[in-house]
Protein backbone atom coordinates (compact mmCIF):
# COMPACT_ATOMS: atom_id res chain seq x y z
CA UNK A 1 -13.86 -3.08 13.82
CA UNK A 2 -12.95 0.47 13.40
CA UNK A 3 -9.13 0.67 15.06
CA UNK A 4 -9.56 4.60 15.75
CA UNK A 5 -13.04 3.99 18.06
CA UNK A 6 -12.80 2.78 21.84
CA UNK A 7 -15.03 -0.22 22.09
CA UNK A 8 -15.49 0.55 25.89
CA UNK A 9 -16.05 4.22 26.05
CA UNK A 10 -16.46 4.84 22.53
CA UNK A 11 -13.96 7.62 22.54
CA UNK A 12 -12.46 8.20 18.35
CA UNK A 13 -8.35 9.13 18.23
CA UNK A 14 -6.49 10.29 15.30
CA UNK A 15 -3.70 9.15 16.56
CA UNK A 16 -3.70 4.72 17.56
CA UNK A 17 -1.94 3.26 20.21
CA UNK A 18 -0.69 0.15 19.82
CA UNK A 19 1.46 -1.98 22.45
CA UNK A 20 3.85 -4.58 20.80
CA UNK A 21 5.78 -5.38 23.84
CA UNK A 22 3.36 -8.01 25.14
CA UNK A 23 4.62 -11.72 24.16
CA UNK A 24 1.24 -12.46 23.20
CA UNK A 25 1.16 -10.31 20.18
CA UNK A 26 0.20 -6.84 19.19
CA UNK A 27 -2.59 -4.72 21.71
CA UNK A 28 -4.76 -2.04 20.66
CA UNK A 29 -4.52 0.93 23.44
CA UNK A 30 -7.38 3.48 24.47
CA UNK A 31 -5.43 6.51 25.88
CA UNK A 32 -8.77 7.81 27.69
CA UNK A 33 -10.17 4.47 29.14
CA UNK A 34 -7.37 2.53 29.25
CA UNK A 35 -9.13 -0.60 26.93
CA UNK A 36 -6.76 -2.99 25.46
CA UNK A 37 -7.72 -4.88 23.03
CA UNK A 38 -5.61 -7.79 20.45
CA UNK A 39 -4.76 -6.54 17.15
CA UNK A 40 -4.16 -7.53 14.44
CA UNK A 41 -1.14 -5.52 13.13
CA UNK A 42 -0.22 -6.92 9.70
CA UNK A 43 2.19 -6.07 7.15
CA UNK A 44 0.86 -3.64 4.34
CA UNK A 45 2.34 -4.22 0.52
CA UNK A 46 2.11 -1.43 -1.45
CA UNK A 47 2.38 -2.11 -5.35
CA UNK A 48 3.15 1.72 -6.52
CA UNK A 49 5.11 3.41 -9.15
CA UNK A 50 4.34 6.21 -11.86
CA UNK A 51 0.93 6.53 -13.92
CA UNK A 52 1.15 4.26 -16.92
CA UNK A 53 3.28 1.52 -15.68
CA UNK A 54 0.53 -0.94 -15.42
CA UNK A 55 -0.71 -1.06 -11.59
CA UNK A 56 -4.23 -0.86 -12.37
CA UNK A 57 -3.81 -3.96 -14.96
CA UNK A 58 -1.72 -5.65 -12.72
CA UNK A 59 -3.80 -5.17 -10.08
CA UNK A 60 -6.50 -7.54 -11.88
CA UNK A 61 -4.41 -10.70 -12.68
CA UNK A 62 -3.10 -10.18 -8.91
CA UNK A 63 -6.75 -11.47 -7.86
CA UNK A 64 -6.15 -14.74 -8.85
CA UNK A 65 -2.69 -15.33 -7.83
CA UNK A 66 -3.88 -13.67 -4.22
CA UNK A 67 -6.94 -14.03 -3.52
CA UNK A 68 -6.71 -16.74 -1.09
CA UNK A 69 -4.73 -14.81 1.30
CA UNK A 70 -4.83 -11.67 0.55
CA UNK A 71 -7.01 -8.49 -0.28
CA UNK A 72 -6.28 -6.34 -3.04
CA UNK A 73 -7.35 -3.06 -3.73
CA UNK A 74 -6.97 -0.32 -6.32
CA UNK A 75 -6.13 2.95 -4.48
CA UNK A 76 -7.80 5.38 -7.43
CA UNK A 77 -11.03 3.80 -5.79
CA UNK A 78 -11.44 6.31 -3.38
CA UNK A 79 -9.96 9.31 -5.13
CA UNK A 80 -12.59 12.13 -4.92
CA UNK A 81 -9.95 15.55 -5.22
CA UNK A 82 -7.86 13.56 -2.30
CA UNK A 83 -11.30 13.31 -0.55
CA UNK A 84 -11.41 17.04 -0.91
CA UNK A 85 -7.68 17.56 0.29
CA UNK A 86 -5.27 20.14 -1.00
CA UNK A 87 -2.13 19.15 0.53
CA UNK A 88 0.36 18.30 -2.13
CA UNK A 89 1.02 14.91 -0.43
CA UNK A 90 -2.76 14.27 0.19
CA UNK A 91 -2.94 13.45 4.10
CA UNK A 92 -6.29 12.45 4.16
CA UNK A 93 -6.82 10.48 1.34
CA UNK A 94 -3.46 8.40 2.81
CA UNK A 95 -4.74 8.13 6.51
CA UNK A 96 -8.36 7.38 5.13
CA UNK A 97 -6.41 4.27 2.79
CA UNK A 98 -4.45 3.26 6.00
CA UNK A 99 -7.60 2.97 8.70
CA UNK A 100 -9.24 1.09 5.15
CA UNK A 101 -6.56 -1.57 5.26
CA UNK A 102 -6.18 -1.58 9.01
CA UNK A 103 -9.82 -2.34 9.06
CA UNK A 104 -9.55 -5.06 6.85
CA UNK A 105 -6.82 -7.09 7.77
CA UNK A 106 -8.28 -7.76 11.07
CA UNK A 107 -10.28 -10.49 9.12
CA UNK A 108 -6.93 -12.17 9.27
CA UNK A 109 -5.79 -11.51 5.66
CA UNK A 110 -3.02 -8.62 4.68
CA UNK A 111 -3.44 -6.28 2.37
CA UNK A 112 -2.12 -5.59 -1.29
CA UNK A 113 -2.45 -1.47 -2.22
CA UNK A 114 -2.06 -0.88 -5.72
CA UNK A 115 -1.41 2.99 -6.39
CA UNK A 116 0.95 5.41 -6.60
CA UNK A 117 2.46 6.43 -3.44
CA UNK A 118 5.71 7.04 -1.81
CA UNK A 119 7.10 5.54 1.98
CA UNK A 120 7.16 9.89 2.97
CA UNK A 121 3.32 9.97 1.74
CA UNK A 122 2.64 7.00 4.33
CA UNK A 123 5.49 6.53 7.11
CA UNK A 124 5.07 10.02 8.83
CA UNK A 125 1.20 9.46 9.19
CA UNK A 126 -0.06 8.24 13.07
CA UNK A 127 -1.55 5.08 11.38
CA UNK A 128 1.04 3.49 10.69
CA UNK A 129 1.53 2.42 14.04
CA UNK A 130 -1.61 0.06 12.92
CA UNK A 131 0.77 -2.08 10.52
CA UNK A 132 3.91 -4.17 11.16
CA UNK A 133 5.77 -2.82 8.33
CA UNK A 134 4.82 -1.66 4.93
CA UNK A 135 6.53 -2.75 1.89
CA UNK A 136 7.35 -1.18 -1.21
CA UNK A 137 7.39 -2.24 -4.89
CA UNK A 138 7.42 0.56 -7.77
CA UNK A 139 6.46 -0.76 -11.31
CA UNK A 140 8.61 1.61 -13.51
CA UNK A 141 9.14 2.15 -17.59
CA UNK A 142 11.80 3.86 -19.92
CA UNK A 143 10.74 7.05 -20.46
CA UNK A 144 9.06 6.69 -24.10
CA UNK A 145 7.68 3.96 -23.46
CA UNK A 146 5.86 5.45 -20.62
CA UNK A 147 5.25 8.80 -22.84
CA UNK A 148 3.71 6.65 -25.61
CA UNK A 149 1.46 4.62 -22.68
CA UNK A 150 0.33 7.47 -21.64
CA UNK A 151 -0.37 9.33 -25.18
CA UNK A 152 -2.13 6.46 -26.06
CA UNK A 153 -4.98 6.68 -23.01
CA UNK A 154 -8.58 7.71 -23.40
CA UNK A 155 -9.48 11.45 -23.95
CA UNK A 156 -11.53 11.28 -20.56
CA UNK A 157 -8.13 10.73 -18.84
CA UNK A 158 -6.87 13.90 -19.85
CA UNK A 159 -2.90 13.40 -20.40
CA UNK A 160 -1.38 16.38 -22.04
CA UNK A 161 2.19 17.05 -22.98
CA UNK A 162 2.72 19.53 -20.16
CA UNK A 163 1.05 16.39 -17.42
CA UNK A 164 3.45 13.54 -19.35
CA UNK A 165 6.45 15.68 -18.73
CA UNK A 166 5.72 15.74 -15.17
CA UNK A 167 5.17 12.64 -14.97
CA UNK A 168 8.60 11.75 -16.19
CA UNK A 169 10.08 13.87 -14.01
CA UNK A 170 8.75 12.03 -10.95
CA UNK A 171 9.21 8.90 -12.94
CA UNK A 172 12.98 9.95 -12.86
CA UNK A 173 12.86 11.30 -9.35
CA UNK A 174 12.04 8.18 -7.97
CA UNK A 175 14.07 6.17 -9.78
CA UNK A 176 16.83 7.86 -8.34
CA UNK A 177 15.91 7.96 -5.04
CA UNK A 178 13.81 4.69 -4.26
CA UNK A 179 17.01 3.75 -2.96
CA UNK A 180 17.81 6.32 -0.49
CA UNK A 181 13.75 6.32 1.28
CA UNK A 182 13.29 5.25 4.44
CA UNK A 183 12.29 2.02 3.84
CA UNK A 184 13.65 1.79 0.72
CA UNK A 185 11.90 1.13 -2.46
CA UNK A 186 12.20 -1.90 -4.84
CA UNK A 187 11.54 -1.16 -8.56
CA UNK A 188 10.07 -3.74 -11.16
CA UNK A 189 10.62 -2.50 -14.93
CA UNK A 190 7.53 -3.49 -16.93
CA UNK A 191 8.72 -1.97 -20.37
CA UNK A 192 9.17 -4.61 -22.45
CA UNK A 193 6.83 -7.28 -20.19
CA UNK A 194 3.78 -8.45 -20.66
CA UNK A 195 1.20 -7.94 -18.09
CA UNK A 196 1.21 -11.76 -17.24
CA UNK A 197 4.89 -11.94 -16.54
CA UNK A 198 4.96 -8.52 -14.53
CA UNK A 199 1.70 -9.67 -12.04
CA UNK A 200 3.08 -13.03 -11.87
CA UNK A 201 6.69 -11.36 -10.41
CA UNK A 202 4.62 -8.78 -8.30
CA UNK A 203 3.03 -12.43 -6.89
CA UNK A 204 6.27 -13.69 -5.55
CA UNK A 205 7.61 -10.08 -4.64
CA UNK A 206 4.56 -9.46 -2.26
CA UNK A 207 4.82 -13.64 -1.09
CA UNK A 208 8.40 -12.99 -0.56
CA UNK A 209 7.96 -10.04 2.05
CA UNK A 210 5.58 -12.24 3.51
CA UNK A 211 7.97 -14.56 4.50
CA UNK A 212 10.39 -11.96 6.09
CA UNK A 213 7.43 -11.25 8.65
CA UNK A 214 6.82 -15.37 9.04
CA UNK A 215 6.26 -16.09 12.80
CA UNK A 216 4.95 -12.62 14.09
CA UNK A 217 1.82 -11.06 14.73
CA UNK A 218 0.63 -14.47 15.36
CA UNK A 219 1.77 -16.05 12.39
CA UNK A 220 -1.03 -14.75 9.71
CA UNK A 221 0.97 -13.18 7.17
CA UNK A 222 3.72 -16.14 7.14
CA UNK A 223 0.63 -18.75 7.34
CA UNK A 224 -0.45 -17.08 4.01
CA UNK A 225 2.79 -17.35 2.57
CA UNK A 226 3.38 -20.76 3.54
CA UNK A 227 -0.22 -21.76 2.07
CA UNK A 228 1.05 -20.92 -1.66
């Protein structure tokens, strides 16, 4: 199950290998054993954007719309100080969500990443050789609304004035660059939405990439999309 340990020699890699050249569909590589092994190398959707633009809500109405054919997770889930990281872009926490998902999907069904994260925080890391692509949707607000959202969270959560203003400034930083990262990012505004309407569009966003990858990696992720 675990993509990073040999099943042969039992040797563990940071770093996958993972042959796509092979008509019959993706193969997992040990570099000390020489194993191969089928994969299956899915494509990952990841529904991301600032804090207080409703992924964790959305997250919960996606269950029913998804379910069937997909696994969705809440990122926050395993946030423990970026499992003890103190890189700015929190390497291990990303790797440890990427080997989570790679894990998963080889049950056949993708997987749908709700959290706040941006393609540089995931695209430079070695597993993402274990996915097919990974797509990008960023819920977004207008700036007071988001202020207000946040204002208007439990003590617990700890959102002061100085933490909401940089939190618009990254709100604004990726609104004006979603555009220009490699791959680029779509954005969603959920201001003036209701939570039904905005998990109901993230539905046919993430069924929508689906589609583009219809007919690789044997067919799972367009079978899924095809089902709804």
């Amino acid at each position: 199950m675990n993509p990073l340990i040999c099943p042969r020699c039992g040797e563990y890699t940071d770093h996958p290998r993972v042959d796509t050249s092979g008509a019959a569909g993706a193969v997992l590589c040990c570099a000390r054993c020489g194993h191969r092994e089928p994969f299956r190398r899915l494509p990952l959707f990841c529904v991301t954007g600032p804090s207080g633009t409703g992924k964790s809500t959305v997250a919960r109405r996606l269950l029913d719309r998804l379910a069937a054919d997909y696994v969705v997770l809440e990122q926050d889930l395993l946030w423990t100080g970026g499992l003890r990281d103190s890189g700015t872009e929190h390497p291990l926490f990303r790797s440890t969500w990427l080997r989570t998902a790679a894990m998963i999907q080889q049950n056949g069904r993708p997987v749908v990443l709700c959290g706040t994260v941006v393609p540089p925080e995931f695209e430079d890391l070695p597993e993402r050789a274990l996915f097919s692509r990974i797509s990008y949707l960023a819920l977004m607000c207008e700036p007071d609304a988001l202020a207000a959202r946040l204002r208007a969270r439990p003590a617990w959560r700890q959102w002061d004035e100085p933490r909401i203003a940089e939190m618009l400034d990254y709100t604004r930083w990726i609104q004006e660059t979603a555009h220009e990262m490699d791959p680029p990012v779509t954005l969603l505004d959920t201001t003036d939405e209701s939570a039904e309407a905005t998990a109901e569009r993230v539905a046919r966003w993430v069924l929508g990439a689906s589609a583009e990858d219809s007919g690789a990696n044997g067919g799972v992720a367009g079978n899924a999309a095809g089902r709804r």
